[in-house]
Protein backbone atom coordinates (compact mmCIF):
# COMPACT_ATOMS: atom_id res chain seq x y z
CA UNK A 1 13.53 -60.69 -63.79
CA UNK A 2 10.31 -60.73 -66.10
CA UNK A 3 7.52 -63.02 -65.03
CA UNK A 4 6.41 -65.25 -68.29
CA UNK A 5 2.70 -65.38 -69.25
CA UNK A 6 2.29 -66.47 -72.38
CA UNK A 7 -0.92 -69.05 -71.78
CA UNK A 8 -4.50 -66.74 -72.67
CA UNK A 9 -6.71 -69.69 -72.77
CA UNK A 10 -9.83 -70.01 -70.76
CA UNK A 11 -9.34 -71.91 -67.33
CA UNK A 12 -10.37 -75.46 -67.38
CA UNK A 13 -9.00 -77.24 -64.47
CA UNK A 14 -9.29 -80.96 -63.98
CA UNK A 15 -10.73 -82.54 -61.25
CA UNK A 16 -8.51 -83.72 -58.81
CA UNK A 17 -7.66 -87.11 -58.56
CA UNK A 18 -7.40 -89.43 -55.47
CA UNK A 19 -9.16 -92.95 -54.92
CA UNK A 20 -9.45 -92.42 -51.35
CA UNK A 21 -10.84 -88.94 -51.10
CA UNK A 22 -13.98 -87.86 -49.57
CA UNK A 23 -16.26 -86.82 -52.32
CA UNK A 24 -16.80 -83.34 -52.88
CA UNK A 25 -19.74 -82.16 -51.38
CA UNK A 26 -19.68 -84.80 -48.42
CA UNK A 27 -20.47 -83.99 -45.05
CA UNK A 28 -17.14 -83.85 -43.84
CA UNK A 29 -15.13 -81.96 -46.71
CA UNK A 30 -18.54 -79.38 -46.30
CA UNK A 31 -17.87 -79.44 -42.01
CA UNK A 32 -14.23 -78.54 -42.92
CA UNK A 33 -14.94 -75.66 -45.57
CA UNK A 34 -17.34 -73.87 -43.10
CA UNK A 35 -14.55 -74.28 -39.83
CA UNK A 36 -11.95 -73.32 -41.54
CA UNK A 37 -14.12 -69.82 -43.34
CA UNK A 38 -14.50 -69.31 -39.68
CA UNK A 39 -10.89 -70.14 -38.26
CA UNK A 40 -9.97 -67.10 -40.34
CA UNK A 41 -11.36 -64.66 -37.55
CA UNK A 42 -8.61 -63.71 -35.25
CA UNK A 43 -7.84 -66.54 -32.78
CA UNK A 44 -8.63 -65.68 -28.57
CA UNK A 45 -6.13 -66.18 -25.65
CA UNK A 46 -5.97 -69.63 -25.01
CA UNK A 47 -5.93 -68.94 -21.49
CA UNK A 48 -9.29 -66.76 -21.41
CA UNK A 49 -11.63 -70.09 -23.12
CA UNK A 50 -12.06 -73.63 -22.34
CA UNK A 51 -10.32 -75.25 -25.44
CA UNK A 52 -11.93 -78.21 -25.80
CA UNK A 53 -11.00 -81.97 -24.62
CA UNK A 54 -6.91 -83.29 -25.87
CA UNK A 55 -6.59 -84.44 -29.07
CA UNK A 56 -3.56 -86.21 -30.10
CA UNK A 57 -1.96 -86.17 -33.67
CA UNK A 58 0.80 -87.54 -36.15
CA UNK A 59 2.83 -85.09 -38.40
CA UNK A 60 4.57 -86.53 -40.78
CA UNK A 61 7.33 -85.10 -43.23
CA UNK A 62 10.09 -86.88 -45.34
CA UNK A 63 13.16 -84.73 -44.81
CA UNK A 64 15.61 -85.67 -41.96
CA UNK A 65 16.33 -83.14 -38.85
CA UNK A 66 17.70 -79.81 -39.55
CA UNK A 67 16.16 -78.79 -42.80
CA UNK A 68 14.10 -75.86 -42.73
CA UNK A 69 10.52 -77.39 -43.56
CA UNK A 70 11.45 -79.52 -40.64
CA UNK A 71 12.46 -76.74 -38.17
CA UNK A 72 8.95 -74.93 -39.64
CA UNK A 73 7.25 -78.51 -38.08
CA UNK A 74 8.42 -78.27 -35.07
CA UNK A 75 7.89 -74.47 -34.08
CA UNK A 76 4.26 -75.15 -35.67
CA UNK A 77 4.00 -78.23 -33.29
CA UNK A 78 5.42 -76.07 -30.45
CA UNK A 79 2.88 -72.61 -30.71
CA UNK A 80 0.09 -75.56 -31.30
CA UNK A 81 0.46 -76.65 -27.69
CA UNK A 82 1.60 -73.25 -26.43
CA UNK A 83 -2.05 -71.91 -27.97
CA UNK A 84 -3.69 -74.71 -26.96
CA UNK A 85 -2.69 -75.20 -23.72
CA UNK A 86 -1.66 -78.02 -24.46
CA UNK A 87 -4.71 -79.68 -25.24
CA UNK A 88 -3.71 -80.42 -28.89
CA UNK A 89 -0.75 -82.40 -28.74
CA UNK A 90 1.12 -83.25 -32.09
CA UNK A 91 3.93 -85.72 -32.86
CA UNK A 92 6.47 -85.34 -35.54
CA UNK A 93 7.36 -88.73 -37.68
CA UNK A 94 10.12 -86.87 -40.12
CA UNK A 95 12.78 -88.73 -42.26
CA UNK A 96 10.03 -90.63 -44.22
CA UNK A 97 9.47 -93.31 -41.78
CA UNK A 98 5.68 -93.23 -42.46
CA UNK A 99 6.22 -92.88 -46.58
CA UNK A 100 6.64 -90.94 -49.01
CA UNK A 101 5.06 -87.91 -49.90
CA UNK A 102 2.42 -89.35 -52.29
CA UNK A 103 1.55 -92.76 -49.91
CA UNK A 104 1.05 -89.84 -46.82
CA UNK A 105 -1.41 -87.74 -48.80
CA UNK A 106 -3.19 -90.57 -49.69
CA UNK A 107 -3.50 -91.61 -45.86
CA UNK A 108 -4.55 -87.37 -45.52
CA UNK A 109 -7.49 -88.10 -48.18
CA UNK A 110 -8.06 -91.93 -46.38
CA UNK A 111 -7.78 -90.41 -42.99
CA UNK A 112 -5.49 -92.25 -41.75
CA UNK A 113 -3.17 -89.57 -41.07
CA UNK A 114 -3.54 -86.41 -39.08
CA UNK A 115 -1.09 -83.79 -40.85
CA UNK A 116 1.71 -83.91 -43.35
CA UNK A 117 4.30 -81.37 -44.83
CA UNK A 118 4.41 -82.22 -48.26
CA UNK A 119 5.65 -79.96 -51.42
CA UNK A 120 3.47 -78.59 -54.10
CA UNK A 121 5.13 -80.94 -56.69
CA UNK A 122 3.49 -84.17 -54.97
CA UNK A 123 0.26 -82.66 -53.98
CA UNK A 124 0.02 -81.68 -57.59
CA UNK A 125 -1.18 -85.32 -59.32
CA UNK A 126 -3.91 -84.85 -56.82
CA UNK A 127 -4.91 -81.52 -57.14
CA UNK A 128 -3.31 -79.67 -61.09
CA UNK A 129 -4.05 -76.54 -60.09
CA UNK A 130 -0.67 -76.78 -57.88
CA UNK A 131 1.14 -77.50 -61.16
CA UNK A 132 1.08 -73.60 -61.08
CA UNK A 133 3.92 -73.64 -58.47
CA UNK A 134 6.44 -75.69 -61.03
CA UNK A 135 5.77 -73.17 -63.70
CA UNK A 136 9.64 -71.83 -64.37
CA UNK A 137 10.23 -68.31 -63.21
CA UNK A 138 6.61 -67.86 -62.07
CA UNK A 139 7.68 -65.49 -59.29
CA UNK A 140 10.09 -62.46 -60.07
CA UNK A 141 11.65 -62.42 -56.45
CA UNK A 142 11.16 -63.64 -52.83
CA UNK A 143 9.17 -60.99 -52.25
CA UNK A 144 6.70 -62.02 -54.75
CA UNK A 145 6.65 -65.13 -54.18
CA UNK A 146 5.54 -64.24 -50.13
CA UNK A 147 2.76 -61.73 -51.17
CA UNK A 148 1.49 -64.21 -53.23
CA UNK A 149 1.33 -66.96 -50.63
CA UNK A 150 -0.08 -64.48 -48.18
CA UNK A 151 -2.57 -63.13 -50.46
CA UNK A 152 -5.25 -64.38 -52.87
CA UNK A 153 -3.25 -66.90 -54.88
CA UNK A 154 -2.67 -68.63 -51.83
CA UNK A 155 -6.08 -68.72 -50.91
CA UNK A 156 -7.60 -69.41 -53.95
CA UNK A 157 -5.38 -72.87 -54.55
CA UNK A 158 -6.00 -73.82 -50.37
CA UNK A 159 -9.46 -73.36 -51.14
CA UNK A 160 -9.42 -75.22 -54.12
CA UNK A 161 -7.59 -78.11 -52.60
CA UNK A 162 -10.32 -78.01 -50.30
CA UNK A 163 -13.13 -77.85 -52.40
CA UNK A 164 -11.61 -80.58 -54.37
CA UNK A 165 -10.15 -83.33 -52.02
CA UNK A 166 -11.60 -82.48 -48.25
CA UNK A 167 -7.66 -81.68 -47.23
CA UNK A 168 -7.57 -78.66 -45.00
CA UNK A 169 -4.07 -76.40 -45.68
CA UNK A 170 -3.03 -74.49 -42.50
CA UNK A 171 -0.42 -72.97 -44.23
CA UNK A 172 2.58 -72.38 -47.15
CA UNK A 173 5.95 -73.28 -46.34
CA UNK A 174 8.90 -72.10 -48.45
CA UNK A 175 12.37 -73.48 -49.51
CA UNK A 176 15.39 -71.57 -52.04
CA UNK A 177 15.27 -71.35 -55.37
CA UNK A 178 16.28 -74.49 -57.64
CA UNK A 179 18.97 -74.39 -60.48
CA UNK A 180 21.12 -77.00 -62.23
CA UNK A 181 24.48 -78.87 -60.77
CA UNK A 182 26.26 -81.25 -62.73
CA UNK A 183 29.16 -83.69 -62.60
CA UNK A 184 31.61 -83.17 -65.36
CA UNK A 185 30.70 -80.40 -67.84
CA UNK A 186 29.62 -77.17 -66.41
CA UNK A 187 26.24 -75.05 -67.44
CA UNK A 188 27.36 -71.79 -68.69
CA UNK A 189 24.46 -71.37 -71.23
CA UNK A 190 21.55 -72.43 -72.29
CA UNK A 191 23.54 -74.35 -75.04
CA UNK A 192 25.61 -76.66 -72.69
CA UNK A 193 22.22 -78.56 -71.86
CA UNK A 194 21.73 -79.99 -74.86
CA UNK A 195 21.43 -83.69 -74.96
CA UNK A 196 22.63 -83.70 -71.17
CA UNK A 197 20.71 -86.44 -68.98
CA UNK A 198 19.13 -84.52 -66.19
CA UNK A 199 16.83 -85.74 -63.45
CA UNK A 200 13.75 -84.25 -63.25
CA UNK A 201 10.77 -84.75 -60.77
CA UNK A 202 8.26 -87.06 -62.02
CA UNK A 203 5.69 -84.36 -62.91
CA UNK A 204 4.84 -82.95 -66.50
CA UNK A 205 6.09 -79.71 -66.10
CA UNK A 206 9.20 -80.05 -64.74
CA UNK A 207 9.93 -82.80 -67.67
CA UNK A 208 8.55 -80.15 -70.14
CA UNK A 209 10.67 -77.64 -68.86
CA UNK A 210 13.88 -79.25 -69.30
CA UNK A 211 12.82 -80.16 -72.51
CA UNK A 212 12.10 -76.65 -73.19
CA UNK A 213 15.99 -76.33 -72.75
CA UNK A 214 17.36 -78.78 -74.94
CA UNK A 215 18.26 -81.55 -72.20
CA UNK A 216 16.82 -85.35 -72.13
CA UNK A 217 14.65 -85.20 -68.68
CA UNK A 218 15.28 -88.56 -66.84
CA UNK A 219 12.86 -88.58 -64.02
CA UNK A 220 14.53 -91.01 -61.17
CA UNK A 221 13.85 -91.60 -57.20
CA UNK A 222 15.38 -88.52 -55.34
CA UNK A 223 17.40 -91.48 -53.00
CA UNK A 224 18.78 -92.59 -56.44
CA UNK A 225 20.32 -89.39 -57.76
CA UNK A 226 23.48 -89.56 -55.61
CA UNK A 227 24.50 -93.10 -57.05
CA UNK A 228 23.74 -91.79 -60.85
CA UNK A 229 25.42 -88.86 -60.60
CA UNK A 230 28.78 -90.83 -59.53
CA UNK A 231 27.98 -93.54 -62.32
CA UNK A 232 27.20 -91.44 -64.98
CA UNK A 233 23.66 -92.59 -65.34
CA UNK A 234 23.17 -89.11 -65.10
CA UNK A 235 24.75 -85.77 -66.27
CA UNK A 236 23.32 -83.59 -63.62
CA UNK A 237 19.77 -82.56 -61.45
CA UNK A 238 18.29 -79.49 -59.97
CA UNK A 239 17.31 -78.61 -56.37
CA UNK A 240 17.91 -75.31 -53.88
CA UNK A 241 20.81 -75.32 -52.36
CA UNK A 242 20.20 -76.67 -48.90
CA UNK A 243 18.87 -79.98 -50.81
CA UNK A 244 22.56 -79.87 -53.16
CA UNK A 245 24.39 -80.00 -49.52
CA UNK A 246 22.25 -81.96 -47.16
CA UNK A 247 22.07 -84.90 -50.13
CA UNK A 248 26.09 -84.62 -50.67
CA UNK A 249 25.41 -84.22 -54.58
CA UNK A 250 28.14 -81.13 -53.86
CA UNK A 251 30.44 -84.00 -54.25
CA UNK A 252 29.77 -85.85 -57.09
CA UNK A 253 28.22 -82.88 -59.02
CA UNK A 254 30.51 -79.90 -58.32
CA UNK A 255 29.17 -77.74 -61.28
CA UNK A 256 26.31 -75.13 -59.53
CA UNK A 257 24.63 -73.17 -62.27
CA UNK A 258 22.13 -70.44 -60.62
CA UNK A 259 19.61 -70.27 -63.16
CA UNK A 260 17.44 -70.36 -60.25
CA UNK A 261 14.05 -71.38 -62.70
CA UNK A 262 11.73 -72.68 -59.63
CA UNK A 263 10.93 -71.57 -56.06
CA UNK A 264 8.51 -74.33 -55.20
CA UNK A 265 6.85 -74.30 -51.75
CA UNK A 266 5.64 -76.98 -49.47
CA UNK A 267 1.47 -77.24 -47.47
CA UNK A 268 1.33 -77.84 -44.06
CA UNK A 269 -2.29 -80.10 -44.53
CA UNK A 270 -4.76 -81.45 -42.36
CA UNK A 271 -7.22 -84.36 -42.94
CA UNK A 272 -10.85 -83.04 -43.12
CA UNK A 273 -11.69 -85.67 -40.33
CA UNK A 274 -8.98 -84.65 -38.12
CA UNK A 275 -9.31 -81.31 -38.69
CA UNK A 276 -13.18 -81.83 -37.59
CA UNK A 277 -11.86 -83.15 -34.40
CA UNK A 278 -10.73 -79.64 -33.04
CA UNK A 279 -13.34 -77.17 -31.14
CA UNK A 280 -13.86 -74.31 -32.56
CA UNK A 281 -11.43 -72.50 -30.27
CA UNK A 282 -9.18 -75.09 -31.47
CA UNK A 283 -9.12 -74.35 -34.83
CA UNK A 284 -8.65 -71.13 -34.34
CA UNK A 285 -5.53 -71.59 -31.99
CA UNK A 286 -4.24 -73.61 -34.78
CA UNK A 287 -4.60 -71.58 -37.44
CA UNK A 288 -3.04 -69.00 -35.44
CA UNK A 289 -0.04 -71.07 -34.59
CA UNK A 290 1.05 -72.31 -38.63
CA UNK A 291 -0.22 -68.35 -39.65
CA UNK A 292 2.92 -67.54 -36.61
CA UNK A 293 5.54 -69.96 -37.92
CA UNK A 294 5.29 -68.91 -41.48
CA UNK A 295 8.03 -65.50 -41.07
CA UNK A 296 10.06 -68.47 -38.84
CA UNK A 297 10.19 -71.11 -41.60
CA UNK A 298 11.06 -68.18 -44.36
CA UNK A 299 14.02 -67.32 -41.90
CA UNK A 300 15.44 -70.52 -41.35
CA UNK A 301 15.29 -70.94 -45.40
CA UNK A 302 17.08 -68.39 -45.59
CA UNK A 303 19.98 -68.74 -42.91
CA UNK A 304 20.09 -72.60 -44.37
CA UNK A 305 20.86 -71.55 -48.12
CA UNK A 306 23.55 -69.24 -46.94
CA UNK A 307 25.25 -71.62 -44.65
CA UNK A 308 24.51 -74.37 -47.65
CA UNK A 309 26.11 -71.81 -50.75
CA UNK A 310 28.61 -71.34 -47.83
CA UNK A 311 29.68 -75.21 -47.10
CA UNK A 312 29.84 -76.23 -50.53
CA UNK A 313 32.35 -73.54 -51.66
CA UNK A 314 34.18 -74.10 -48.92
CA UNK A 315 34.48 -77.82 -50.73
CA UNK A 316 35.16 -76.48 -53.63
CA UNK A 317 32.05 -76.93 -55.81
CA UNK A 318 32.17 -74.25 -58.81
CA UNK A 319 29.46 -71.64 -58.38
CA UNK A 320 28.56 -70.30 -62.18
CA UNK A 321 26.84 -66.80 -63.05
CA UNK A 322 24.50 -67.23 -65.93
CA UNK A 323 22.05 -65.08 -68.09
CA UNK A 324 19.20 -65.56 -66.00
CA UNK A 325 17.27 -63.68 -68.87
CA UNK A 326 18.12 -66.37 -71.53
CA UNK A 327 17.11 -69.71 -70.17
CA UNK A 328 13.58 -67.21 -68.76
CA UNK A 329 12.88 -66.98 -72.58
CA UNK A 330 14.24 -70.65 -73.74
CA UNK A 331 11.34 -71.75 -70.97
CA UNK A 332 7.97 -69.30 -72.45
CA UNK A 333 7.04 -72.40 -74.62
CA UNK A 334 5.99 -74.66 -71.26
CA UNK A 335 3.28 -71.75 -70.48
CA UNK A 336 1.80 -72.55 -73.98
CA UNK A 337 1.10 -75.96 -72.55
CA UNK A 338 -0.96 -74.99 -69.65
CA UNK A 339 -3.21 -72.60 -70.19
CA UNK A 340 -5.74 -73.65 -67.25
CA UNK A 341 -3.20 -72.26 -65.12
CA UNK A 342 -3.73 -68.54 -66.57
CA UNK A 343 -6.77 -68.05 -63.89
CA UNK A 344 -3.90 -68.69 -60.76
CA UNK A 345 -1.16 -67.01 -62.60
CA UNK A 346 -3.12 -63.66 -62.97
CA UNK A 347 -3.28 -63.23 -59.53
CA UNK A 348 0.82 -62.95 -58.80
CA UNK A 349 1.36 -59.42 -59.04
């Protein structure tokens, strides 16, 4: 499918927002941009250099066990004391039981947290430039989207992020494409969404996109959805597939249109002081571990959305074909609306 650039305005990004973040151009965010420019040079054998003394660290991540972004934590956790010899040892808090995504980057930025998986969409009130990732039908395939994340869009927004808030990003993690389900009428076109009550994510462009569509974006709590959907509150949502099993919303919304309009990803991030707690040799080893459990997190995605597409036809859920090319051209208006994104956009090729 065609990628859709229609913004040509001159980049103008915004600051990025936080009350609790380091100021830019503080000791410690400056410490973390020169370690990690130097954690980029291939990483020695643990066993062949002293490693420094233990450090000990909290991971935290708001999806339950079995998830792929979860798996992804814990090989990352398990090549970090393999490559460390065990000398950095990190524990995994999952299921949310130290917040949600936006109170843990705030303890990142306070530094009173150590690491967190979080998506794009919630790092993105504290750092627009991720907004790029919510963009609909920004990447043309999986393939894409991995070159891009491997390559100098990657690295330009972890540097940015950087530069902007002191938070150090070991690495991208990935999760299926998103597309609409609903509960009693079924998407077959661009049409059926009119006036339909879908939830959204509580960030601009995922509200603009629906709009884009014709539908009334209702942005709600992700732990409401299931509830809303049975009620009626709602007409439908929008998530991958593994999220549309694991949540049960199969069955109370068995309508699956694959419109497929986002891919986002997830950070695996680091708080500048924590991340200034490592050696050298350290940082290097764990760089080299998250760098190592990026091709295992992409894999588990994808055995998870074919054993999730699996389970929920198996229930019966109503998989729909759609013209992937007609709700790509009802969405070209939301690029209009952010054209400080062009400068990250350019660089997917």
């Amino acid at each position: 499918m065609a990628v859709l650039l229609s913004c040509t305005a001159i980049i103008s990004l915004a600051a990025c927002s936080g009350n609790s973040q380091p100021a830019k151009g503080s000791k410690e965010t400056q410490a973390a941009a020169e370690k990690l420019e130097e954690s980029k040079a291939p990483a020695s054998e643990a066993s062949s250099e002293n490693m420094g003394e233990t450090v000990k660290f909290k991971l935290a991540d708001n999806q339950a066990d079995g998830p792929p972004n979860v798996e992804g934590d814990n090989q990352f956790i398990k090549l970090v004391k393999e490559y460390t010899n065990g000398t950095v040892e990190i524990e995994l808090f999952n299921n949310g039981v130290l917040g949600d995504e936006a109170s843990v980057i705030d303890m990142l930025q306070a530094d009173t947290l150590d690491i967190a998986r979080v998506s794009t969409n919630s790092i993105s009130p504290t750092c627009p430039a991720f907004n790029v990732f919510g963009m609909p039908y920004v990447f043309a395939s999986d393939e894409q989207k991995y070159a891009a994340l491997d390559g100098e869009f990657g690295q330009k927004l972890t540097q940015k992020l950087l530069d902007d808030t002191g938070l150090v990003n070991l690495t991208y993690f990935v999760s299926g494409a998103r597309s609409f389900y609903t509960s009693k009428k079924p998407i077959n076109s661009v049409a059926d969404m009119s006036g339909m009550k879908l939830r959204a994510q509580d960030d601009p462009v995922t509200i603009a996109m629906i709009e884009a569509l014709g539908g009334a974006a209702t942005p709600m709590n992700y732990s409401e959805v299931y509830s809303a959907l049975e009620t009626g509150v709602i007409d439908g949502a929008e998530n991958d597939f593994t999220s549309y099993y694991s949540s049960g919303h199969y069955e109370v919304a068995p309508y699956y249109s694959l419109n497929m309009h986002t891919a986002p990803s997830s950070l695996l991030v680091m708080s500048a002081g924590s991340w200034n707690k490592l050696s050298d040799a350290q940082k290097d080893t764990v760089m080299k571990a998250a760098k190592d459990t990026v091709q295992f997190q992409r894999d588990s995605v994808d055995a998870f959305v074919k054993k999730s597409r699996e389970a929920v036809e198996e229930a019966g859920c109503t998989i729909i074909e759609v013209d992937v090319s007609e709700f790509q051209q009802t969405c070209s208006p939301v690029y209009d609306k952010y054209p400080e994104l062009k400068e990250y956009l350019d660089l997917i090729k």
